[in-house]
N, C-alpha and C. Protein backbone atom coordinates (compact mmCIF):
# COMPACT_ATOMS: atom_id res chain seq x y z
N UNK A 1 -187.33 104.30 -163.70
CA UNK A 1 -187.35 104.51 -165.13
C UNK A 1 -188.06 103.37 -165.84
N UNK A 2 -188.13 102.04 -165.25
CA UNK A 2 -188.51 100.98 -165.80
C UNK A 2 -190.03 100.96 -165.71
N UNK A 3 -190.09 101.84 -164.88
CA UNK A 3 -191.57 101.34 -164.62
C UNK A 3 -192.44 102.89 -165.14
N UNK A 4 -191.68 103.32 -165.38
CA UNK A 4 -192.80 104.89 -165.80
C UNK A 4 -192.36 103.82 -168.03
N UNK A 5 -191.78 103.51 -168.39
CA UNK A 5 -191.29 103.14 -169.71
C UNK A 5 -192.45 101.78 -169.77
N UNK A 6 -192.82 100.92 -168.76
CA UNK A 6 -193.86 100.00 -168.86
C UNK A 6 -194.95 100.59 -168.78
N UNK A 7 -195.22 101.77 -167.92
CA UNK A 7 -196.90 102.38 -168.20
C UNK A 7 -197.05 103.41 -169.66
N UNK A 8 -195.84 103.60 -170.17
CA UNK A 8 -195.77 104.02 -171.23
C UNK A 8 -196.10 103.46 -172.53
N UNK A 9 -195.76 101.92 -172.24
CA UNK A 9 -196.24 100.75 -173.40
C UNK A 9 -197.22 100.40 -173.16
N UNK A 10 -197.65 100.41 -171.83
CA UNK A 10 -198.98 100.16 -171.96
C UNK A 10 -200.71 101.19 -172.32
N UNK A 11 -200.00 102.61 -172.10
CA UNK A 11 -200.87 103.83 -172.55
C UNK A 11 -200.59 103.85 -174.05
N UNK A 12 -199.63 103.62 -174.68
CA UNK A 12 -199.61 102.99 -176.26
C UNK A 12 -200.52 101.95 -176.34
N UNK A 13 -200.42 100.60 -175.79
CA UNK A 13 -201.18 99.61 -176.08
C UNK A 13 -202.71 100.26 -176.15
N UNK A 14 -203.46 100.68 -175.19
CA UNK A 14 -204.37 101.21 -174.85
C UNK A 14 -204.48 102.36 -176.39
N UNK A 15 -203.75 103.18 -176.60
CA UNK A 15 -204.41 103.82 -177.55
C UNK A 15 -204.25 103.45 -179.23
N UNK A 16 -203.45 102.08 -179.15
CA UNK A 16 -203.48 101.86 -180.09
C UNK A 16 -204.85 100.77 -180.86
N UNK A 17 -205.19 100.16 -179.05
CA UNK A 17 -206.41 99.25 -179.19
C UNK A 17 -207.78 99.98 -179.51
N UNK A 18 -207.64 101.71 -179.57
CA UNK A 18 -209.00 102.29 -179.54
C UNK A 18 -208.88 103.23 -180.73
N UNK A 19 -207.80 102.92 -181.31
CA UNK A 19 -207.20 102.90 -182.68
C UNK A 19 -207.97 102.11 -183.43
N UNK A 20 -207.68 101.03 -183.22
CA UNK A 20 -208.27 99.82 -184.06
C UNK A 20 -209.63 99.95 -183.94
N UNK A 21 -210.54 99.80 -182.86
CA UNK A 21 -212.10 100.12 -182.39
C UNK A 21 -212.44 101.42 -183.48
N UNK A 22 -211.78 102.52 -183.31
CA UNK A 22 -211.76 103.21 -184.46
C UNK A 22 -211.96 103.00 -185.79
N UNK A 23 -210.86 102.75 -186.04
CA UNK A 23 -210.62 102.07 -187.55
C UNK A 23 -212.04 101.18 -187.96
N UNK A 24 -212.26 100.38 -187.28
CA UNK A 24 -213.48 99.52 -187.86
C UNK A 24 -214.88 99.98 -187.94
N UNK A 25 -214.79 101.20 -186.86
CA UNK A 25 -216.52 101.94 -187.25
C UNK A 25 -216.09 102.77 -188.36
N UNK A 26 -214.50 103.39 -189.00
CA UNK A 26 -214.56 104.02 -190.17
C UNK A 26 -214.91 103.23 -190.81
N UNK A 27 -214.31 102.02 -191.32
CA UNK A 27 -214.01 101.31 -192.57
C UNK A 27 -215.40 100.53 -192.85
N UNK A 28 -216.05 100.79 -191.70
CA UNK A 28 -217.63 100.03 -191.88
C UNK A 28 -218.74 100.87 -192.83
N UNK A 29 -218.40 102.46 -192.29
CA UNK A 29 -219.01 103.77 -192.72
C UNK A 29 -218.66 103.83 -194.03
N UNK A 30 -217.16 103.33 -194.40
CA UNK A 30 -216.81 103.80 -195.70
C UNK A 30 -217.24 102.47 -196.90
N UNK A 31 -217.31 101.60 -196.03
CA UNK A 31 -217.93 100.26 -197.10
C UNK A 31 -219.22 100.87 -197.57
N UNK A 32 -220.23 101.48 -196.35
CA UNK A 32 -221.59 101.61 -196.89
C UNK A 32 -221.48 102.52 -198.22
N UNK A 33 -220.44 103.50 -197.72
CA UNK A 33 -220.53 104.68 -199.12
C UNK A 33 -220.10 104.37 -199.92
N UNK A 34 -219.28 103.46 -200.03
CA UNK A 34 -218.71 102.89 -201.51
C UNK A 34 -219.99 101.94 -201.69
N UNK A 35 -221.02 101.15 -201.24
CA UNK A 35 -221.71 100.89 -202.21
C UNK A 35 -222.65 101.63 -202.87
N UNK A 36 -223.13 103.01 -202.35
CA UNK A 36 -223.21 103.79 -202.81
C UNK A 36 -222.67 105.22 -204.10
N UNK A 37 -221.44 104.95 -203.90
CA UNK A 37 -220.73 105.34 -204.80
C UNK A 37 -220.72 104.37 -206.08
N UNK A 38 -220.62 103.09 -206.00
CA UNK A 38 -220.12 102.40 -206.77
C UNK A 38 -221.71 102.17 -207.79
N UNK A 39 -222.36 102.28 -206.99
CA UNK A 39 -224.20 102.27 -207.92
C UNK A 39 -223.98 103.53 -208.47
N UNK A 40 -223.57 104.84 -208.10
CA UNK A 40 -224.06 106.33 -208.53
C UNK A 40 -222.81 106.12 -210.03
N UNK A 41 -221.60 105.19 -209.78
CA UNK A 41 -220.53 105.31 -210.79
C UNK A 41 -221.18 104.79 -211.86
N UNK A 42 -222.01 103.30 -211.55
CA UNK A 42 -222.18 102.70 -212.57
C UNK A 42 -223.14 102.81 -213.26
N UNK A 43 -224.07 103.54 -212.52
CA UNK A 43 -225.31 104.76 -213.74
C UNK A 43 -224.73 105.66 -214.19
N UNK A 44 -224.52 106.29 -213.62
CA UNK A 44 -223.54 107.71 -214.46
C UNK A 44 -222.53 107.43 -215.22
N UNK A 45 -221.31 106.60 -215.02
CA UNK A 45 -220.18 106.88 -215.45
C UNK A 45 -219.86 105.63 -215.55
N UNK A 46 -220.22 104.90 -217.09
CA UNK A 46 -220.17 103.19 -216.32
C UNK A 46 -218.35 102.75 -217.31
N UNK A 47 -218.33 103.92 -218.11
CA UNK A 47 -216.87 103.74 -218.55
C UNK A 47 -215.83 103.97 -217.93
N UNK A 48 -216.19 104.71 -216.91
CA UNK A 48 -214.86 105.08 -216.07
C UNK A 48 -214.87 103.87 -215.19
N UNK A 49 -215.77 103.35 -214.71
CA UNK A 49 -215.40 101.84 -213.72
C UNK A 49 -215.48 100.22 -214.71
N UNK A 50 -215.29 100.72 -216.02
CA UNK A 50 -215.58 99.38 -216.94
C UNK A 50 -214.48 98.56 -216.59
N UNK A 51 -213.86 97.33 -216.35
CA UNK A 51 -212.82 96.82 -215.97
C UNK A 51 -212.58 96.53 -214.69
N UNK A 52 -213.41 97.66 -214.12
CA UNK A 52 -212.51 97.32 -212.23
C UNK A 52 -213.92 96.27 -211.82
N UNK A 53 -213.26 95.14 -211.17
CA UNK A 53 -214.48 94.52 -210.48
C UNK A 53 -214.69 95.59 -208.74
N UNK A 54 -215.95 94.73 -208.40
CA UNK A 54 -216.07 95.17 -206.91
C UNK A 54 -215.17 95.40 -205.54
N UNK A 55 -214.40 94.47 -205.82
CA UNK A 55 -213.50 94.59 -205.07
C UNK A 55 -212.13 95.23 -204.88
N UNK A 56 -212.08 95.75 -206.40
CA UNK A 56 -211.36 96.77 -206.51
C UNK A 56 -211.46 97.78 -206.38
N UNK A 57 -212.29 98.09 -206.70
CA UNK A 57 -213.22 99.53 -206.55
C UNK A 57 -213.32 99.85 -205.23
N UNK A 58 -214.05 98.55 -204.24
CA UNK A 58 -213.75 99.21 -202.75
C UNK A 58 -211.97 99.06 -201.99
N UNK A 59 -211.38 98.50 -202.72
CA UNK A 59 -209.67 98.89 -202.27
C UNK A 59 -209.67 100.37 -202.88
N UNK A 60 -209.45 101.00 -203.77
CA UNK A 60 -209.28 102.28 -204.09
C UNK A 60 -210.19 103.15 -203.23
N UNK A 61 -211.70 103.21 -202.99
CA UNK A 61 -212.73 103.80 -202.20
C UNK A 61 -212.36 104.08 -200.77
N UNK A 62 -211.68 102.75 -200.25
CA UNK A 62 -211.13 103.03 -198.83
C UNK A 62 -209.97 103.55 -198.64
N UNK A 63 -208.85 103.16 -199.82
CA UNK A 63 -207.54 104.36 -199.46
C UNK A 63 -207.36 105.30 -199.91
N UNK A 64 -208.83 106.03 -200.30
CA UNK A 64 -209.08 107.18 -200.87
C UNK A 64 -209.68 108.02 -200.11
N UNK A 65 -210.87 107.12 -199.09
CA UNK A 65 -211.32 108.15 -198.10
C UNK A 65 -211.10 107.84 -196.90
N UNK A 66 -209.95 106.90 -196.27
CA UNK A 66 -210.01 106.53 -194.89
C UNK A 66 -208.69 107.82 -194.29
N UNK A 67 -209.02 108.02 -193.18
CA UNK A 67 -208.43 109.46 -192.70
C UNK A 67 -206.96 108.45 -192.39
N UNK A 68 -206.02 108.99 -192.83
CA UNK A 68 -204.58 108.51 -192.29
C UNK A 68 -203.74 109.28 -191.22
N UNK A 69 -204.30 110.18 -190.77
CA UNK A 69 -203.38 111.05 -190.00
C UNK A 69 -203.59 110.60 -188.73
N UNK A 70 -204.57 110.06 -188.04
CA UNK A 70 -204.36 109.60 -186.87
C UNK A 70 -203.75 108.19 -186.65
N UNK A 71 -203.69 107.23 -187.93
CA UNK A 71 -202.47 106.03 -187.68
C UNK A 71 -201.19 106.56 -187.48
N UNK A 72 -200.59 107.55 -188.53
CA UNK A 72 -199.52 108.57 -188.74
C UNK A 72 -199.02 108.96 -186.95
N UNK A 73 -200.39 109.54 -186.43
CA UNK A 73 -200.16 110.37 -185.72
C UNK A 73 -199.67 109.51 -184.40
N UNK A 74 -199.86 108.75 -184.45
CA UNK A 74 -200.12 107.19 -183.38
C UNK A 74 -198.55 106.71 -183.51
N UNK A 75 -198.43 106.35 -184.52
CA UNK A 75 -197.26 105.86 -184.73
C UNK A 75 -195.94 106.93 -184.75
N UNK A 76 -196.20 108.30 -185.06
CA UNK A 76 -195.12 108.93 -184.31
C UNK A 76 -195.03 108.99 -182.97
N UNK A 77 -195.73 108.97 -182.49
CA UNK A 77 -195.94 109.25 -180.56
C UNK A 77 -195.70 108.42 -180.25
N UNK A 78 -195.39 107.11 -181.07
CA UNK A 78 -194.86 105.42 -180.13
C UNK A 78 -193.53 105.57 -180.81
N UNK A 79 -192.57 105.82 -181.29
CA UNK A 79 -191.99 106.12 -181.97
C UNK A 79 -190.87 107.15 -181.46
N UNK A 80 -191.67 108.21 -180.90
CA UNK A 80 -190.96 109.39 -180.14
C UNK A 80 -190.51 108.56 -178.73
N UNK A 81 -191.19 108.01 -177.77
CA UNK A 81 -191.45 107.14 -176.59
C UNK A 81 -190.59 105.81 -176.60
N UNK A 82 -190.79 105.01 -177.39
CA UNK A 82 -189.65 104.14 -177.94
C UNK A 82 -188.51 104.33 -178.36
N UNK A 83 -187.67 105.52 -179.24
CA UNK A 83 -187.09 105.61 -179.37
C UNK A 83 -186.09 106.26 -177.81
N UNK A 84 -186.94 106.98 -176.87
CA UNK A 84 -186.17 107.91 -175.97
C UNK A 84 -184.64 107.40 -175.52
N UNK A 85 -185.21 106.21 -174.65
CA UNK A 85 -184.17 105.49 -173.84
C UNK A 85 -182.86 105.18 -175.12
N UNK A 86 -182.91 104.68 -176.44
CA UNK A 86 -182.12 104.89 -177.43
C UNK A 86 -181.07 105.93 -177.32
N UNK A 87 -182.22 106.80 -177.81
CA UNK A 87 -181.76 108.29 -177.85
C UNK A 87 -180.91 108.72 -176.69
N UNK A 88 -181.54 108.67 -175.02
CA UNK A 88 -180.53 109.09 -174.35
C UNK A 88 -179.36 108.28 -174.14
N UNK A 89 -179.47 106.80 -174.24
CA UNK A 89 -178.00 105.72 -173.80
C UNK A 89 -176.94 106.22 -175.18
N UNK A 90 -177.37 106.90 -176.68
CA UNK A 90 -176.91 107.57 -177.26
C UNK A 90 -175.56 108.47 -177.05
N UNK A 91 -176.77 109.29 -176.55
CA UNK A 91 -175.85 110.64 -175.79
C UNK A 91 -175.37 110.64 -174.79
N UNK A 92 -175.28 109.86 -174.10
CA UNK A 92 -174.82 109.53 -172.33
C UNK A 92 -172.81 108.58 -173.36
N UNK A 93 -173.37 107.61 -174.31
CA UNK A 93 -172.41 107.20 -174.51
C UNK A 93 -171.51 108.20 -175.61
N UNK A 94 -172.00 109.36 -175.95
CA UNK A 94 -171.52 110.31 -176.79
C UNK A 94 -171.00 111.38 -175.71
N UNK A 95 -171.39 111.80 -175.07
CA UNK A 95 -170.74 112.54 -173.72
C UNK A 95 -169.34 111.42 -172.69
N UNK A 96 -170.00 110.30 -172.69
CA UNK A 96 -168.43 109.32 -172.28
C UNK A 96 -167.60 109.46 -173.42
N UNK A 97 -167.46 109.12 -174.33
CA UNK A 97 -166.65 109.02 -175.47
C UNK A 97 -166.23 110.34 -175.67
N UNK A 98 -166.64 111.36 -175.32
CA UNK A 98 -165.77 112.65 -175.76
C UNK A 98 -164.87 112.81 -174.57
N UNK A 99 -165.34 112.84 -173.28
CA UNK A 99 -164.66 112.67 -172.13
C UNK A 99 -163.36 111.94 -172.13
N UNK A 100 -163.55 110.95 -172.78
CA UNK A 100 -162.56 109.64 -172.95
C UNK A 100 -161.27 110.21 -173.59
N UNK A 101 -162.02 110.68 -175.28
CA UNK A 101 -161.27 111.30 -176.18
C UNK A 101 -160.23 112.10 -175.72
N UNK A 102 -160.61 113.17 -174.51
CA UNK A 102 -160.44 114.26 -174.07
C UNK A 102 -161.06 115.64 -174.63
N UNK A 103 -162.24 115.19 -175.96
CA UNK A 103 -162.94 116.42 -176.87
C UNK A 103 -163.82 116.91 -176.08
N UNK A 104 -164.17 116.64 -174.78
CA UNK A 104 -164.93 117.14 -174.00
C UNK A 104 -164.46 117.74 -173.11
N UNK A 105 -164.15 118.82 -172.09
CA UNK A 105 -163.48 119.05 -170.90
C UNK A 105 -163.94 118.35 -169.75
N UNK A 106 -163.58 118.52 -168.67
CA UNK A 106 -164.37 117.56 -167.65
C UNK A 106 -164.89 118.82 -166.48
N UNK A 107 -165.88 118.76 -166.15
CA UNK A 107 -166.49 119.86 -165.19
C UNK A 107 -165.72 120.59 -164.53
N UNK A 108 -164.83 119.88 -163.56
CA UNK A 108 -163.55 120.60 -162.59
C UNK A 108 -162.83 121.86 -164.02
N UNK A 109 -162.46 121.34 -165.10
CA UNK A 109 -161.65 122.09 -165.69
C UNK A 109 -162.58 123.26 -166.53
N UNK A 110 -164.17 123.01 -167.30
CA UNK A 110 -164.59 124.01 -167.36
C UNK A 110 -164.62 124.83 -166.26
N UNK A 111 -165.40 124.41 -164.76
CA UNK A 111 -165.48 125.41 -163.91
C UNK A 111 -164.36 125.93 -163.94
N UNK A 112 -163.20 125.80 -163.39
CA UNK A 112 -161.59 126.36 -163.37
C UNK A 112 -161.60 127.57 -164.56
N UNK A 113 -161.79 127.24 -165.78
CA UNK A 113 -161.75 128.06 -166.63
C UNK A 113 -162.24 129.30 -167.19
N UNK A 114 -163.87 128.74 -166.96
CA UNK A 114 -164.88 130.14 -167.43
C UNK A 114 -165.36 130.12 -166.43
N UNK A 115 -165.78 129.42 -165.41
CA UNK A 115 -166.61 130.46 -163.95
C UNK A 115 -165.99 130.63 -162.88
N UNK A 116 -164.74 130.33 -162.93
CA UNK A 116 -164.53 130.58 -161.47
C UNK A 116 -163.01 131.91 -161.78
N UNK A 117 -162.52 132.98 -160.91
CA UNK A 117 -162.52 133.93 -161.30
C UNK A 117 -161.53 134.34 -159.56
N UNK A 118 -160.20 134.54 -159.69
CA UNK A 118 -159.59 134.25 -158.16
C UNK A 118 -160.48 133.66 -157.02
N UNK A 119 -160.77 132.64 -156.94
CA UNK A 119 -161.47 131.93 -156.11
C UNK A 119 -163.00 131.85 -156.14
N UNK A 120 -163.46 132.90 -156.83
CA UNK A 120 -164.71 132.98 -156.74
C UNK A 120 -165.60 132.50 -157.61
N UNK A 121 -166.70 132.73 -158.00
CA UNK A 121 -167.43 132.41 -159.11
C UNK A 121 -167.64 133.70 -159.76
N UNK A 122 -167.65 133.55 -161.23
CA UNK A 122 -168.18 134.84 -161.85
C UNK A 122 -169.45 135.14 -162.26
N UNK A 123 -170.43 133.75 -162.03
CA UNK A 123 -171.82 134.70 -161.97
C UNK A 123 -172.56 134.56 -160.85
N UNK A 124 -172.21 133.74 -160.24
CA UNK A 124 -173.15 133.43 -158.72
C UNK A 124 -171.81 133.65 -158.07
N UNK A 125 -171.73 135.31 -157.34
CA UNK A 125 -170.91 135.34 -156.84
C UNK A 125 -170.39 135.02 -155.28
N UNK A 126 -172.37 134.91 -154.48
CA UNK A 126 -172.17 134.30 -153.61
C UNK A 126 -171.98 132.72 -153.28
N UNK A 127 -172.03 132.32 -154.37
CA UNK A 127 -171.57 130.66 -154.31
C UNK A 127 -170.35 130.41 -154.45
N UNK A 128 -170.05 129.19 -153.25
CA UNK A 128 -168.75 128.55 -153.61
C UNK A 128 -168.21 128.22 -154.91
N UNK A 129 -166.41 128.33 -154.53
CA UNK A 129 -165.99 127.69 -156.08
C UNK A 129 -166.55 126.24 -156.24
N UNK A 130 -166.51 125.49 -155.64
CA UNK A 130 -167.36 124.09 -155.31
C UNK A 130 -168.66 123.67 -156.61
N UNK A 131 -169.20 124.99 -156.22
CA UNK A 131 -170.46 125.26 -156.64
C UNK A 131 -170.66 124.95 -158.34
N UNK A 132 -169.13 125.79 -158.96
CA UNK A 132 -169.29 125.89 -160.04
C UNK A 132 -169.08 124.51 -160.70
N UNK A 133 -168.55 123.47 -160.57
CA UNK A 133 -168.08 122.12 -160.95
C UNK A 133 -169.99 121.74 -161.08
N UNK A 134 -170.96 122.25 -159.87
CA UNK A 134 -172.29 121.36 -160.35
C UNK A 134 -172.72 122.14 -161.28
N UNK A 135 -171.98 123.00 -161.45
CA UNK A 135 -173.13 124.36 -162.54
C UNK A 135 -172.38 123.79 -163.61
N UNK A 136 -171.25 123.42 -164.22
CA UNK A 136 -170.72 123.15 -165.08
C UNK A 136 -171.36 121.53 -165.55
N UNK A 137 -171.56 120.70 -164.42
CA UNK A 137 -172.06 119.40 -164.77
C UNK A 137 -173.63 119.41 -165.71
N UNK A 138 -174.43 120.03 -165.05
CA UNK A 138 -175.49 120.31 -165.00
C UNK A 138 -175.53 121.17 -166.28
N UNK A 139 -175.13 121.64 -166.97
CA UNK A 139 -174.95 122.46 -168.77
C UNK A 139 -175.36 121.08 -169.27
N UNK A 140 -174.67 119.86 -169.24
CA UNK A 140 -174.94 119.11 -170.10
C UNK A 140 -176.73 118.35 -169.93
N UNK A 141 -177.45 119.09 -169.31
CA UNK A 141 -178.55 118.54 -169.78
C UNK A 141 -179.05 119.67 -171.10
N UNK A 142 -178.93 120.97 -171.10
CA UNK A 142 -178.54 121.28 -172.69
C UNK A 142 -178.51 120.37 -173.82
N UNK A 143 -177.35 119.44 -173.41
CA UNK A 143 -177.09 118.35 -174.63
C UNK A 143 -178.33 117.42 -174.40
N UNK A 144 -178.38 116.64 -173.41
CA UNK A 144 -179.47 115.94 -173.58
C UNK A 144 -180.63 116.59 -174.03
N UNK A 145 -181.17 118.29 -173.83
CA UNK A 145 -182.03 118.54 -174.50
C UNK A 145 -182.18 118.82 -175.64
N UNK A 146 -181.35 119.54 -176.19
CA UNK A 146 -181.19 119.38 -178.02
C UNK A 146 -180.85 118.18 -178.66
N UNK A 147 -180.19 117.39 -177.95
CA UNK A 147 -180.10 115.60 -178.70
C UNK A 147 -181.38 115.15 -178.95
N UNK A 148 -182.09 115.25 -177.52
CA UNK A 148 -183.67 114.61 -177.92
C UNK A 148 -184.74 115.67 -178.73
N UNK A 149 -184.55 117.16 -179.31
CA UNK A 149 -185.30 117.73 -179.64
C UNK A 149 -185.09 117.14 -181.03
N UNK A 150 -183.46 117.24 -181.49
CA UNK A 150 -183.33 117.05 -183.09
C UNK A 150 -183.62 116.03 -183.30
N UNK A 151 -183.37 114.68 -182.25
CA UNK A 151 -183.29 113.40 -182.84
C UNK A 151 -185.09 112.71 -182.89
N UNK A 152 -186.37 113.89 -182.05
CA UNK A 152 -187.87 113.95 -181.83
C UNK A 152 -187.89 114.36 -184.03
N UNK A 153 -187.37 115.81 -183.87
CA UNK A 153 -187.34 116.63 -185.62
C UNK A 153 -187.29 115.55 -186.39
N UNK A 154 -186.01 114.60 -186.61
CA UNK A 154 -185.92 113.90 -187.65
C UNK A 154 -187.36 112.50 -187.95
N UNK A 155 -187.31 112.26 -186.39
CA UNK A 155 -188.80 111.42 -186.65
C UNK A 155 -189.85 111.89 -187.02
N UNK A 156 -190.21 113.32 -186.78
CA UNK A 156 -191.37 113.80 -187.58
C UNK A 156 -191.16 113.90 -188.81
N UNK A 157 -189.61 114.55 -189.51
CA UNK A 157 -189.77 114.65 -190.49
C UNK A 157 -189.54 113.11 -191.39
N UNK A 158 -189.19 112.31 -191.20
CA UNK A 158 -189.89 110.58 -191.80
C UNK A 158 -191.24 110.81 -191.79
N UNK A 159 -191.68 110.37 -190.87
CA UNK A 159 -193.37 110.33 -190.51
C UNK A 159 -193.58 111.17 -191.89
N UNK A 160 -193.38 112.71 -191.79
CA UNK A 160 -194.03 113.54 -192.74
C UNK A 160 -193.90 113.23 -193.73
N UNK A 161 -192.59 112.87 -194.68
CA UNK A 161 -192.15 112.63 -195.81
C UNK A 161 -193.22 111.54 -195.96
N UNK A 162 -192.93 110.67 -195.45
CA UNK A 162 -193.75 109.12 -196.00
C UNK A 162 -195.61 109.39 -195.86
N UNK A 163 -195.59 110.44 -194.59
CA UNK A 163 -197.23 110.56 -194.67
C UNK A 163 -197.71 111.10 -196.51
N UNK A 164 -196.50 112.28 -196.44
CA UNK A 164 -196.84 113.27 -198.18
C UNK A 164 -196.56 112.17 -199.18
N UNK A 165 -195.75 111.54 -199.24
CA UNK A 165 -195.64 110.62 -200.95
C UNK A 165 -196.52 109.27 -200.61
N UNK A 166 -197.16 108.88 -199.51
CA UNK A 166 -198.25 107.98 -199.94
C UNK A 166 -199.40 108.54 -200.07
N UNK A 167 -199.65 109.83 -199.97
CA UNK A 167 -200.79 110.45 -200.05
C UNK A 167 -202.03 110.19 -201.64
N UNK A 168 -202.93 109.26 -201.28
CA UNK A 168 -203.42 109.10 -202.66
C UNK A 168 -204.14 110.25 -203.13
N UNK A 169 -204.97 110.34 -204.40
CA UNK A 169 -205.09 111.18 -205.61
C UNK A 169 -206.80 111.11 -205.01
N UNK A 170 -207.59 111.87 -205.71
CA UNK A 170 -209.10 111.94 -206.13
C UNK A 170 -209.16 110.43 -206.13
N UNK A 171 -210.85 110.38 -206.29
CA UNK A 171 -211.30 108.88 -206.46
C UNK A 171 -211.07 108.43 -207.83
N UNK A 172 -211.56 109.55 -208.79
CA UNK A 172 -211.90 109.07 -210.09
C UNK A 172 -209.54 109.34 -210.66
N UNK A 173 -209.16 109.96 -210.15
CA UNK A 173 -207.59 109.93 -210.82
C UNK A 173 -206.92 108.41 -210.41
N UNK A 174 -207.82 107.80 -208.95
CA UNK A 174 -206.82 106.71 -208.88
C UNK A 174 -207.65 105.32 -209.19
N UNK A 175 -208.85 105.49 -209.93
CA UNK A 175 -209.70 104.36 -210.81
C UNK A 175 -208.76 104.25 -212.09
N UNK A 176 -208.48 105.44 -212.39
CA UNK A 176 -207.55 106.28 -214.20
C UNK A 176 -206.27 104.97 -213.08
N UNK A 177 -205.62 105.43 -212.75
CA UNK A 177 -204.10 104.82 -212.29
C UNK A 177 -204.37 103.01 -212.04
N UNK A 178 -205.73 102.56 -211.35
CA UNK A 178 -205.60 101.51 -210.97
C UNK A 178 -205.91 100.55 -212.38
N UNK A 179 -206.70 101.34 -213.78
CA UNK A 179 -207.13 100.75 -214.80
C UNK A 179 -205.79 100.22 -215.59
């Protein structure tokens, strides 16, 4: 486990470094067009940029046109991966603690109860009663799989929320906001 969780940080590292390599041929592309933009503003439209110096103008220009969904997207997937081992020592200690409680049954007594049937099993009828205690153990990866599906849901839905309310405006609505 330790070692598939270290090639895991390191295929993050790796795509977060070609992330960045990324990032800098955008933000290079988007400098050129903002000085382009910023000449076409200040012939045309020299009241709408009256006030902002240069350097403001290219802060608004770049968090106006630099694509955010693949930082977003980056950072949920390290996020999902990082959180796992959390997530399952979670539920491993939420499955002890009910056990403990007694809010959980313990395998021997589900099997006893719902599968096994005067000695037998009631759906694998050629299997031992034996049998049913691993069939009963073995349900609870169920839990581990809906623990990690909802507790994957709630991280997307952060990610999403925060991706939608930082979402900036047009160029010319957030020159109006930055004036």
């Amino acid at each position: 486990m330790v070692g598939f969780f270290i090639g895991g940080v390191v295929i993050l590292g790796a795509c977060f470094g070609l992330y960045a390599l990324w990032a800098r041929r955008i933000s290079a592309e988007i400098a050129e067009g903002g000085e382009v933009e910023w000449a076409q503003l200040q012939k045309n439209d020299p009241e709408l940029v009256a006030g902002l110096t240069r350097e403001q103008f290219d802060a608004i220009y770049r968090r106006v046109n630099f694509p955010r969904f693949p930082k977003y997207a980056l950072a949920c997937a390290a996020a999902f991966f990082l959180s796992l081992p959390i997530i399952l020592a979670l539920l491993s200690g939420g499955i002890w603690a009910g056990e403990a409680l007694g809010l959980l049954p313990a395998p021997a007594e589900f099997a006893n109860r719902y599968l096994v049937e005067d000695g037998r099993m009631r759906v694998i009828t050629a299997a031992t009663p034996e049998a049913a205690m691993y069939y009963a153990r073995d349900l609870a990866g169920f839990y581990y799989f809906f623990g990690v599906l909802f507790a994957w849901i709630v991280i997307v839905t952060i990610f999403m929320r925060r991706y939608h309310a930082r979402r900036p405006g047009y160029l010319r609505e957030e020159i109006l906001r930055a004036r």
